[in-house]
PDB file of N, CA and C in Angstrom:
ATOM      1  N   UNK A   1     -11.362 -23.335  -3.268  1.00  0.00           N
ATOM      2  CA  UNK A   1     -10.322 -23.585  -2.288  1.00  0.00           C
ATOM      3  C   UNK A   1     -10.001 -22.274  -1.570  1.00  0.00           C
ATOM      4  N   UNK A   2      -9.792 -22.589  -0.121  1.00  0.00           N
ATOM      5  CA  UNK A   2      -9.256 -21.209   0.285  1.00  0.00           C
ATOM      6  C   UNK A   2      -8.445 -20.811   0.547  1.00  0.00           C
ATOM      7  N   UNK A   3      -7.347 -19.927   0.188  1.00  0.00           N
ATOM      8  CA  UNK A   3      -6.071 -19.640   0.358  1.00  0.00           C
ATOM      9  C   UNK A   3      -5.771 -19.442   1.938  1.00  0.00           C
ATOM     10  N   UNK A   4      -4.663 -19.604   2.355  1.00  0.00           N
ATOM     11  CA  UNK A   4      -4.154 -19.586   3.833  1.00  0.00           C
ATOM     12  C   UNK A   4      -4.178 -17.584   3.786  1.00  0.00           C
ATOM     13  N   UNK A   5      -4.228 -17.574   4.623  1.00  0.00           N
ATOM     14  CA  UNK A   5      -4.055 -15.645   4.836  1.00  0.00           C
ATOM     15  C   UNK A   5      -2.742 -15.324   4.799  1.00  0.00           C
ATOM     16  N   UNK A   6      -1.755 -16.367   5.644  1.00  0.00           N
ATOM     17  CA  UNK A   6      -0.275 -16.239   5.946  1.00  0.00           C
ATOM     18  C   UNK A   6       0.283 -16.068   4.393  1.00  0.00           C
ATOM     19  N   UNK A   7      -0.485 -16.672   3.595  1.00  0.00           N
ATOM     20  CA  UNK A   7       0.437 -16.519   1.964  1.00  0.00           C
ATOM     21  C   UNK A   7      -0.754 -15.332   0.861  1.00  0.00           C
ATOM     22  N   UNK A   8      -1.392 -14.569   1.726  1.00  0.00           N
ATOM     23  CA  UNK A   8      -2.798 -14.125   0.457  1.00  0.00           C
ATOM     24  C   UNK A   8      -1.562 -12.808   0.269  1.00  0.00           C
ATOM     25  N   UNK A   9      -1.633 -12.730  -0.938  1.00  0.00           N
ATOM     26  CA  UNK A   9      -0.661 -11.460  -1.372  1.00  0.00           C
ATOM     27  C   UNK A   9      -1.633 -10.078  -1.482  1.00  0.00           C
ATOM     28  N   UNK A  10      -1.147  -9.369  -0.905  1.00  0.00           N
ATOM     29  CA  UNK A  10      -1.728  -8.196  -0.372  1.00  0.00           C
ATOM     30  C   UNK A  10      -2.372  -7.297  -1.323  1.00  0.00           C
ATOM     31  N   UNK A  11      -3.392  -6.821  -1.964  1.00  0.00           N
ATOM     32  CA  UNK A  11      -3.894  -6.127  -2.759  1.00  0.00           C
ATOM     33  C   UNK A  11      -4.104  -4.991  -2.403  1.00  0.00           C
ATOM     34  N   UNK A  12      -3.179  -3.324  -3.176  1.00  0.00           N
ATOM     35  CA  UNK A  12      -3.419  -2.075  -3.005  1.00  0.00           C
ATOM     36  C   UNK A  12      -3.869  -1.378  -4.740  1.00  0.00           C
ATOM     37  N   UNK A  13      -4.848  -0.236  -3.976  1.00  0.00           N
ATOM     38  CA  UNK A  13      -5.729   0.425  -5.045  1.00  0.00           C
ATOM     39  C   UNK A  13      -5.711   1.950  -5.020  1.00  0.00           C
ATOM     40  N   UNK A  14      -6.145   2.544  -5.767  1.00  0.00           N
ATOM     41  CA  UNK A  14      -6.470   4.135  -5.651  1.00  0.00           C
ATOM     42  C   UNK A  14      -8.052   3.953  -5.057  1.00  0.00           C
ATOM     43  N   UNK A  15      -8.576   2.978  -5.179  1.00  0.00           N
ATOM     44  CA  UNK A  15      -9.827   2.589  -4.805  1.00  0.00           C
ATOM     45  C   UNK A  15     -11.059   2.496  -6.198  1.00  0.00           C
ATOM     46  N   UNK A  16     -11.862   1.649  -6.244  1.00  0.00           N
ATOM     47  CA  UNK A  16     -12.357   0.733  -7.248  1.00  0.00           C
ATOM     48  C   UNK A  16     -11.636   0.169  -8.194  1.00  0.00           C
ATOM     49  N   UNK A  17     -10.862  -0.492  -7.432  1.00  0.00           N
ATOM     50  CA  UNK A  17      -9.718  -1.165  -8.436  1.00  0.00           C
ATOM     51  C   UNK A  17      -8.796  -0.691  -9.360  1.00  0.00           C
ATOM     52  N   UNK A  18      -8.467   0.608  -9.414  1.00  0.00           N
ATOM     53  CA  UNK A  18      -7.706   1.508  -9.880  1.00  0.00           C
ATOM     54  C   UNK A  18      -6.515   1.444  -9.165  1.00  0.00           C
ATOM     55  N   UNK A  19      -5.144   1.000 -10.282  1.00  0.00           N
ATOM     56  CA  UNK A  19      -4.068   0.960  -9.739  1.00  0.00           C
ATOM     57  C   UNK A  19      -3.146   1.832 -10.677  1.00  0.00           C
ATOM     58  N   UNK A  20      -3.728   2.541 -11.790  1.00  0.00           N
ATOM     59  CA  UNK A  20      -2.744   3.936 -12.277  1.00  0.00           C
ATOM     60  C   UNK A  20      -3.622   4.722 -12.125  1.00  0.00           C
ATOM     61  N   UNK A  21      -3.061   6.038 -11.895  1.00  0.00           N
ATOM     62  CA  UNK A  21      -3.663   7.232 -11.822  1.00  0.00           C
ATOM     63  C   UNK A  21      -2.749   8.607 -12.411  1.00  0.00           C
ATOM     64  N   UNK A  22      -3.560  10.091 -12.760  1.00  0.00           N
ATOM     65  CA  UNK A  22      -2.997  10.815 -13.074  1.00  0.00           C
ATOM     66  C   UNK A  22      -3.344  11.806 -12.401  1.00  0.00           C
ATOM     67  N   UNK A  23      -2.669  12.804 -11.870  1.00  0.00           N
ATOM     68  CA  UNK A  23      -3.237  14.250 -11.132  1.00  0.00           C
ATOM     69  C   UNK A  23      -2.173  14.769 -11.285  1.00  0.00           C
ATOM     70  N   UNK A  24      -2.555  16.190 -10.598  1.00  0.00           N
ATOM     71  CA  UNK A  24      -1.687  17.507 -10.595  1.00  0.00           C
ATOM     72  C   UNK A  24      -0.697  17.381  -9.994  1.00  0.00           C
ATOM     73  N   UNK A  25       0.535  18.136  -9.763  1.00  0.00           N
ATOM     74  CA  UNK A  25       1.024  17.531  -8.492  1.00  0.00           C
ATOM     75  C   UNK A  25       0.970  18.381  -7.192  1.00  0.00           C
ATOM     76  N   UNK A  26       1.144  17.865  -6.633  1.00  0.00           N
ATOM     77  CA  UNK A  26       0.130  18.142  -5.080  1.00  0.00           C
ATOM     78  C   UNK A  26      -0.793  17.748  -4.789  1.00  0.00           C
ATOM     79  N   UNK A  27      -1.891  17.580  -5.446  1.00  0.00           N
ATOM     80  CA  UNK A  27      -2.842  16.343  -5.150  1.00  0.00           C
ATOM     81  C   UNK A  27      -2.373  15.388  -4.284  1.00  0.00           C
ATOM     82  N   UNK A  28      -3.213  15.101  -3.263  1.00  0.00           N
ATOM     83  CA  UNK A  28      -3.678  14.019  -2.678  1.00  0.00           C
ATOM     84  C   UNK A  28      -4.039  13.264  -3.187  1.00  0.00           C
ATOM     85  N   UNK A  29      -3.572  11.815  -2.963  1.00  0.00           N
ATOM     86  CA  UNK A  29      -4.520  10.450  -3.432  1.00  0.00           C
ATOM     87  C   UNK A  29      -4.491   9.392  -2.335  1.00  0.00           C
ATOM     88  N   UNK A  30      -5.189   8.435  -2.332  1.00  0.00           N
ATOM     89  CA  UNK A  30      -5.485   7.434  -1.211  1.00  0.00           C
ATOM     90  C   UNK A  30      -5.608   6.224  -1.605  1.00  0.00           C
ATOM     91  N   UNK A  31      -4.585   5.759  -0.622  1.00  0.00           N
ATOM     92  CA  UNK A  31      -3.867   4.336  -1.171  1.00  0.00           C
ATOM     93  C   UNK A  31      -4.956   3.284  -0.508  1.00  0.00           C
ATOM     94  N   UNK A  32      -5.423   2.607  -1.115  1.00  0.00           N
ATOM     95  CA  UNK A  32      -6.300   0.980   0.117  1.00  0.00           C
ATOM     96  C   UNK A  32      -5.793  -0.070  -0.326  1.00  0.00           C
ATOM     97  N   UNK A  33      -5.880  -0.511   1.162  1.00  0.00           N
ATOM     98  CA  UNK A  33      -4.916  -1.735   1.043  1.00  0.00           C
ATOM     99  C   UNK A  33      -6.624  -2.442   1.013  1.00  0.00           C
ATOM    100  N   UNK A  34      -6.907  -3.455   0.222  1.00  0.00           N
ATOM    101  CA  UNK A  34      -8.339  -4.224  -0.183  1.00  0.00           C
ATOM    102  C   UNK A  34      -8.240  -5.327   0.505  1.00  0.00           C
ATOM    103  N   UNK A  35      -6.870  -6.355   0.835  1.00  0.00           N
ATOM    104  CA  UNK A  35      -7.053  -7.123   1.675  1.00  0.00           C
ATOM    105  C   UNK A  35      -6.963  -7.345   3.226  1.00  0.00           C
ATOM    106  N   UNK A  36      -7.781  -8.346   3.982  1.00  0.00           N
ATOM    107  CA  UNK A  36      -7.813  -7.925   5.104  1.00  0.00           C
ATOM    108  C   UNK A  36      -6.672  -9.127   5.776  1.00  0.00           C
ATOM    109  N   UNK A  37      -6.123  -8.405   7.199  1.00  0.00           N
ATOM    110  CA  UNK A  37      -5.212  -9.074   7.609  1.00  0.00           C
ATOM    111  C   UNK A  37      -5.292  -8.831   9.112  1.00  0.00           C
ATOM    112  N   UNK A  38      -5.154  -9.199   9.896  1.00  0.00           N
ATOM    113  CA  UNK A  38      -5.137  -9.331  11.417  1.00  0.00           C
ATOM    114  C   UNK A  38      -3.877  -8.536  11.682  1.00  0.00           C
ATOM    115  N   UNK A  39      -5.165  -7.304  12.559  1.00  0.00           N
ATOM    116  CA  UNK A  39      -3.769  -6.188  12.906  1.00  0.00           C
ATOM    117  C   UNK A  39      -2.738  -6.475  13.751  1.00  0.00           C
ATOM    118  N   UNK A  40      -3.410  -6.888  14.705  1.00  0.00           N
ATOM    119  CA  UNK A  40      -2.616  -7.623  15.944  1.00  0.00           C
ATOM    120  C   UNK A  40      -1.343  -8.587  15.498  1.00  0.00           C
ATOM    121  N   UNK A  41      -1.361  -9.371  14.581  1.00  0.00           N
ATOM    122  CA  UNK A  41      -0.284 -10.025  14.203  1.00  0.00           C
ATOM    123  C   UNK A  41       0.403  -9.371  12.732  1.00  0.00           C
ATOM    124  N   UNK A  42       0.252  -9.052  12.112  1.00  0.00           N
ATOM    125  CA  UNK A  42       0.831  -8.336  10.821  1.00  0.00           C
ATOM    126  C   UNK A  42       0.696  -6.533  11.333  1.00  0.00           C
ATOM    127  N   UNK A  43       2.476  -6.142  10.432  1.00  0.00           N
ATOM    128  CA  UNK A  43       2.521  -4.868  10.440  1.00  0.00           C
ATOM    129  C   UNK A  43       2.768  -4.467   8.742  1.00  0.00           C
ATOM    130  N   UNK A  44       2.873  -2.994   9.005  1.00  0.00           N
ATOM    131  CA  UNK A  44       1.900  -2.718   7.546  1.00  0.00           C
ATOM    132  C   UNK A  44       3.274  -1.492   7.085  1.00  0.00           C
ATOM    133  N   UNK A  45       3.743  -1.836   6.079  1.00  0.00           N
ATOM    134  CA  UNK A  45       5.223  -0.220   5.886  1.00  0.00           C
ATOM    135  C   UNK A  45       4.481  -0.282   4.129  1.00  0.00           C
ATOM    136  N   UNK A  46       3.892   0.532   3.806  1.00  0.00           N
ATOM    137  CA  UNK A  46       3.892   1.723   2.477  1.00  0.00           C
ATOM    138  C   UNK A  46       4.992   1.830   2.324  1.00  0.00           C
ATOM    139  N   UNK A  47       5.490   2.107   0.770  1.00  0.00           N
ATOM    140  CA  UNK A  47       6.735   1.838   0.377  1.00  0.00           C
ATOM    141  C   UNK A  47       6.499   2.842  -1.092  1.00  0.00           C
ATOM    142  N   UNK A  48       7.319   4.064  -0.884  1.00  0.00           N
ATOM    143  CA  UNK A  48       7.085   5.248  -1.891  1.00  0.00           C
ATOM    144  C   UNK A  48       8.463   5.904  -1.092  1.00  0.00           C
ATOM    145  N   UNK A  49       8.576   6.861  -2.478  1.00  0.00           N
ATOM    146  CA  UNK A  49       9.680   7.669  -2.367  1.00  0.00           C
ATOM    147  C   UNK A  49       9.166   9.063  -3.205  1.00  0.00           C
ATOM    148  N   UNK A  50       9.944  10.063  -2.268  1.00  0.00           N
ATOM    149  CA  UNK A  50       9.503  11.267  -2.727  1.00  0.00           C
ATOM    150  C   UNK A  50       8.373  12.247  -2.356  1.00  0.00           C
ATOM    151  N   UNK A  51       7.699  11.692  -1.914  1.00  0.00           N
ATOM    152  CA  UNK A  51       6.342  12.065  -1.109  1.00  0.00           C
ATOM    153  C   UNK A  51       5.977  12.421   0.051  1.00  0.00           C
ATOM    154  N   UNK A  52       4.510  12.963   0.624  1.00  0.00           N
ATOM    155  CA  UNK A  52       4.636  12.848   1.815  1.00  0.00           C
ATOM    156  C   UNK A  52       3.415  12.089   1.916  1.00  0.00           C
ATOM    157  N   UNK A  53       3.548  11.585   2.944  1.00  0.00           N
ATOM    158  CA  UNK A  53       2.166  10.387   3.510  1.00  0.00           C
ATOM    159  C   UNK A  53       2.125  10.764   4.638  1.00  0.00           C
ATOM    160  N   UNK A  54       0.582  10.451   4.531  1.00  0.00           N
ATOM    161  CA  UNK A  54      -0.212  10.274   6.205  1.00  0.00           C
ATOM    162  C   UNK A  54      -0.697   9.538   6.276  1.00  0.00           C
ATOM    163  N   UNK A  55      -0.587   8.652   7.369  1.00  0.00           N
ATOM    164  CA  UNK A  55      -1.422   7.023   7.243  1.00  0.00           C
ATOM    165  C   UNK A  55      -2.797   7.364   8.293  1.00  0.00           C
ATOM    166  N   UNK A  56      -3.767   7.007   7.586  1.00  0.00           N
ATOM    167  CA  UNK A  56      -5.126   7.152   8.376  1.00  0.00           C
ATOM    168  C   UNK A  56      -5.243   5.840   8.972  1.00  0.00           C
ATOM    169  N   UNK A  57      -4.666   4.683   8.468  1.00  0.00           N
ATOM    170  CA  UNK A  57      -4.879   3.413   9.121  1.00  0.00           C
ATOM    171  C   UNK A  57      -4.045   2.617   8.550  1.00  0.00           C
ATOM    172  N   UNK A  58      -4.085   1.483   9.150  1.00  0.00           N
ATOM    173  CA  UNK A  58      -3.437   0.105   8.322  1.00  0.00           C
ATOM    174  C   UNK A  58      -4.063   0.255   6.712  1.00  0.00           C
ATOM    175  N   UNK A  59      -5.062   0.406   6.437  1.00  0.00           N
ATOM    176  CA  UNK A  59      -5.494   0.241   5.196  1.00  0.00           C
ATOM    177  C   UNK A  59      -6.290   1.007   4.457  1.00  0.00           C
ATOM    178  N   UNK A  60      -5.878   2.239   4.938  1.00  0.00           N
ATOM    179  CA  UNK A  60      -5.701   3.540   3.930  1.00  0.00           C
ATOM    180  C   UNK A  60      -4.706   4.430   4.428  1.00  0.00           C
ATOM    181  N   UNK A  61      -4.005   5.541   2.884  1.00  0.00           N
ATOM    182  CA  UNK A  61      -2.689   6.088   3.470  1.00  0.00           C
ATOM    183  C   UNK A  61      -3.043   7.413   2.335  1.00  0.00           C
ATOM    184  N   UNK A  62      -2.970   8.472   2.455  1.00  0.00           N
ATOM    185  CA  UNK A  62      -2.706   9.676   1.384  1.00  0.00           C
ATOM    186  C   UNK A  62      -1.300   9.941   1.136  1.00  0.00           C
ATOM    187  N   UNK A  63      -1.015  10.063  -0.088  1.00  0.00           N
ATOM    188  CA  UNK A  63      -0.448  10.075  -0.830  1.00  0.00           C
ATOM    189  C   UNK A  63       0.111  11.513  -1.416  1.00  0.00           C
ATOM    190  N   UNK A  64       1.067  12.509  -1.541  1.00  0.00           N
ATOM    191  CA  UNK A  64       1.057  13.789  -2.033  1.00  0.00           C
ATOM    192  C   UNK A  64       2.345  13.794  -2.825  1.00  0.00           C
ATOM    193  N   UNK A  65       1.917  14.011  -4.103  1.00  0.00           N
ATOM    194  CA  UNK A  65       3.576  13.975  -4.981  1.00  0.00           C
ATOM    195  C   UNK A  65       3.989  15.332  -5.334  1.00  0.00           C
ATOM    196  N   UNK A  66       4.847  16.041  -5.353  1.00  0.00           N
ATOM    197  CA  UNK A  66       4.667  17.267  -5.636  1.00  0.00           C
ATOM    198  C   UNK A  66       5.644  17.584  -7.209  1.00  0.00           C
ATOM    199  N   UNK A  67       6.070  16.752  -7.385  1.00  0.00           N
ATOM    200  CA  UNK A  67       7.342  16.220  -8.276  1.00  0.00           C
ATOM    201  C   UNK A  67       6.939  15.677  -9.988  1.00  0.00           C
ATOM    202  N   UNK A  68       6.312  16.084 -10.589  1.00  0.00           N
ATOM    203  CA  UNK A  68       6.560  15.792 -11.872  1.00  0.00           C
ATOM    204  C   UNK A  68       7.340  14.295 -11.960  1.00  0.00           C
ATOM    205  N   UNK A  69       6.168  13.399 -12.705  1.00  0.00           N
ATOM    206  CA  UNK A  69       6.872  11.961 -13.194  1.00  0.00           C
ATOM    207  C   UNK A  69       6.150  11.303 -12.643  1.00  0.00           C
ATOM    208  N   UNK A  70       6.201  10.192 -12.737  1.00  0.00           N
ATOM    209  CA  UNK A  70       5.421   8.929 -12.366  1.00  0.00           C
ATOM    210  C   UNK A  70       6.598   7.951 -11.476  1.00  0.00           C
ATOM    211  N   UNK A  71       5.535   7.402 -10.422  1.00  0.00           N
ATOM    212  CA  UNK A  71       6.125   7.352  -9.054  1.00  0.00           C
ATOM    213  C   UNK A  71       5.392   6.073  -8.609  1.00  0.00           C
ATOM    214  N   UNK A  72       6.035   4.674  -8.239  1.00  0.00           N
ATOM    215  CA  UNK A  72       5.292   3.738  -7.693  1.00  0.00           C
ATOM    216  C   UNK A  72       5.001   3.424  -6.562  1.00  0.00           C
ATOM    217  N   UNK A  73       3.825   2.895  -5.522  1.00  0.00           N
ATOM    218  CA  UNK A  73       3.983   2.326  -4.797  1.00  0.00           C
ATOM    219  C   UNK A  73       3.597   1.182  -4.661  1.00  0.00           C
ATOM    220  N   UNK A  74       3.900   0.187  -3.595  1.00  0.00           N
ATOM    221  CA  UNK A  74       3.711  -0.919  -2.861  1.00  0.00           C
ATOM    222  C   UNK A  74       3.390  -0.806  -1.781  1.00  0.00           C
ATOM    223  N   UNK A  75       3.240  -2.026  -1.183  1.00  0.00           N
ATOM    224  CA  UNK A  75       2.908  -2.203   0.353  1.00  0.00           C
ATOM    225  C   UNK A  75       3.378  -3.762   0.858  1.00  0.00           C
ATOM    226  N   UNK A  76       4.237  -3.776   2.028  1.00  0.00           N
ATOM    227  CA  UNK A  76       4.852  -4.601   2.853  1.00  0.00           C
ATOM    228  C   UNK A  76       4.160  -4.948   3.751  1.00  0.00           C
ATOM    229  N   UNK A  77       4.208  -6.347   4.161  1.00  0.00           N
ATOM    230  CA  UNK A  77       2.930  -7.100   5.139  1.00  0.00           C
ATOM    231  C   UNK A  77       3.872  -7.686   5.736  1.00  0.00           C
ATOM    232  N   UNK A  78       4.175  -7.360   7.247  1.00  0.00           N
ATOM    233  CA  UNK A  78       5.263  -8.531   7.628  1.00  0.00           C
ATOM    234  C   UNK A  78       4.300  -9.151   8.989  1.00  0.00           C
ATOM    235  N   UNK A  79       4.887 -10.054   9.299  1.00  0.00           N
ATOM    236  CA  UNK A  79       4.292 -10.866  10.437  1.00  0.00           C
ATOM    237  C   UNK A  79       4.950  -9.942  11.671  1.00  0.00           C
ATOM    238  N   UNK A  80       4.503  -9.533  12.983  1.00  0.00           N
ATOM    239  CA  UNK A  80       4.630  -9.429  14.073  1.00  0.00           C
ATOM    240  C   UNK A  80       6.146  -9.593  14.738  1.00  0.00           C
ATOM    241  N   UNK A  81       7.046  -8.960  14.844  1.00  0.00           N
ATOM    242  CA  UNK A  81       7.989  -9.648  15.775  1.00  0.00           C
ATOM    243  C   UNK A  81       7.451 -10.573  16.933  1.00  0.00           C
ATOM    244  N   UNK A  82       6.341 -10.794  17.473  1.00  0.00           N
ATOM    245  CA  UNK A  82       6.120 -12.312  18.178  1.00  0.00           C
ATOM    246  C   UNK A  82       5.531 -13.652  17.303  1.00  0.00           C
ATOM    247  N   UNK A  83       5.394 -13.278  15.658  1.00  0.00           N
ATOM    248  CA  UNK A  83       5.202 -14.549  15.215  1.00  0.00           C
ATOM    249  C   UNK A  83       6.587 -15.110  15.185  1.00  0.00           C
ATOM    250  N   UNK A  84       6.315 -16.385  15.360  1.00  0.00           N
ATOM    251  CA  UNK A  84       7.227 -17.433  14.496  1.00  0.00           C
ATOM    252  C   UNK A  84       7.888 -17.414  13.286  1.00  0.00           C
ATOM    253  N   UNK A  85       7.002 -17.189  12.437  1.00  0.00           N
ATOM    254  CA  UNK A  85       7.082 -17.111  11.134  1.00  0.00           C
ATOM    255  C   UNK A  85       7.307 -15.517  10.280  1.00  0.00           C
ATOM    256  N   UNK A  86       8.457 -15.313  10.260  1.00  0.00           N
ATOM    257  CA  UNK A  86       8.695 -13.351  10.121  1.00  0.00           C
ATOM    258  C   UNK A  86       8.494 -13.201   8.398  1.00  0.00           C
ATOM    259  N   UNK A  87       8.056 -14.211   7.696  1.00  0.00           N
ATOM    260  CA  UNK A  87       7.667 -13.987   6.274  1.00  0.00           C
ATOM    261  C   UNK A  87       7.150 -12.526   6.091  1.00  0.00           C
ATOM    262  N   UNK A  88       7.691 -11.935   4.942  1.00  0.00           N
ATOM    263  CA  UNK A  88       6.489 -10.351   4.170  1.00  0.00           C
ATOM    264  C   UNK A  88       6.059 -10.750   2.908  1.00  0.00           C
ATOM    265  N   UNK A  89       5.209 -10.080   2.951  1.00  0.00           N
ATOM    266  CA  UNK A  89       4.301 -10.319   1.910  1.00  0.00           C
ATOM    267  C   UNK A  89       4.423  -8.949   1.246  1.00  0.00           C
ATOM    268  N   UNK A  90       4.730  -8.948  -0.022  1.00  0.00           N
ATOM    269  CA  UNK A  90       5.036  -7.460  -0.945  1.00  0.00           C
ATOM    270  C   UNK A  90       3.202  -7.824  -1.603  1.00  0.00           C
ATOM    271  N   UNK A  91       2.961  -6.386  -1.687  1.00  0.00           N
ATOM    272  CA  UNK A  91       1.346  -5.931  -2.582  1.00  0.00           C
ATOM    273  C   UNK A  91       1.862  -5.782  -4.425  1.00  0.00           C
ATOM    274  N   UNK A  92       1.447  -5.589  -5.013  1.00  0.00           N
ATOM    275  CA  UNK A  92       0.854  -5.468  -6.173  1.00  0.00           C
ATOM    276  C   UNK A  92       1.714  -3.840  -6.195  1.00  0.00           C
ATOM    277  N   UNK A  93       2.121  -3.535  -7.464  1.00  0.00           N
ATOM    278  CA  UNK A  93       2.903  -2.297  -7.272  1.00  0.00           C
ATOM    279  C   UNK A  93       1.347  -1.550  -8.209  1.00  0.00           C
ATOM    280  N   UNK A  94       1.502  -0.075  -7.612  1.00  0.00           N
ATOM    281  CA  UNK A  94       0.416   1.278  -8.194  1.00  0.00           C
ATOM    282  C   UNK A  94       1.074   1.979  -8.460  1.00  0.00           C
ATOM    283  N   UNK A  95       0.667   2.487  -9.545  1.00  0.00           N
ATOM    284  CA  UNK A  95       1.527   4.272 -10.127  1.00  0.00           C
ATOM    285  C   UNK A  95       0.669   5.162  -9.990  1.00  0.00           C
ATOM    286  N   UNK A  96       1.233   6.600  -9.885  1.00  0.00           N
ATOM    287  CA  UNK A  96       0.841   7.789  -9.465  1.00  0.00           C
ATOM    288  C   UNK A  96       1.473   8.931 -10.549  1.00  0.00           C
ATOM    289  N   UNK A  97       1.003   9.253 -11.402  1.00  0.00           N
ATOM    290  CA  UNK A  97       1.326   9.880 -12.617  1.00  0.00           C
ATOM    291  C   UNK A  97       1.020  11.625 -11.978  1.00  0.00           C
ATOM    292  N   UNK A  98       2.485  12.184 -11.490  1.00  0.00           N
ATOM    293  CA  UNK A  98       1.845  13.723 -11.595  1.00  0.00           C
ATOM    294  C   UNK A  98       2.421  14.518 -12.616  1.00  0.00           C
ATOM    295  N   UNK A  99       1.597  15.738 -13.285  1.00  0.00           N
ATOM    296  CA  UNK A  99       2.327  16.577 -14.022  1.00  0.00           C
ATOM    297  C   UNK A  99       2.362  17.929 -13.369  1.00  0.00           C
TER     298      UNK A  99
END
């Protein structure tokens, strides 16, 4: 069966399916968003605190913690202010372990 896209819940990774990780802090890491979604109608907000990000695209973002502790993110999928339908779609939460 195939799921509608309007309801596919958004899948984010460190990439090969890696959703904890551990590094230094300051390290860089890179968030992918794995599912695909029509740019034109869906917008895309990363959802972290503490950090700094640079978004290379809708569906990759670096990541820099500089902060000791473990730190989650998500990712928000909302429909377009010209859809109809203003539903978001929350991702799968990832941790980011720095020491």
């Amino acid at each position: 069966m195939i799921q509608e896209l309007k309801t596919a819940t958004p899948f984010i990774t460190f990439g090969y399916g890696l959703t904890q990780m551990s590094v230094p802090g300051g390290t860089s890491v890179t968030v992918w968003l794995n599912t695909m979604f029509d740019q034109s109608v869906y917008s895309f907000q990363l959802v972290y605190s503490g950090a700094t990000m640079v978004k290379i695209s809708n569906y990759e973002y670096r990541i820099t913690y500089n902060t000791p502790g473990a730190h989650n993110i998500y990712l928000n999928v909302s429909f377009s202010a010209s859809a109809k339908d203003k539903q978001t779609l929350k991702s799968n939460t990832i941790t980011v372990t720095t020491t």
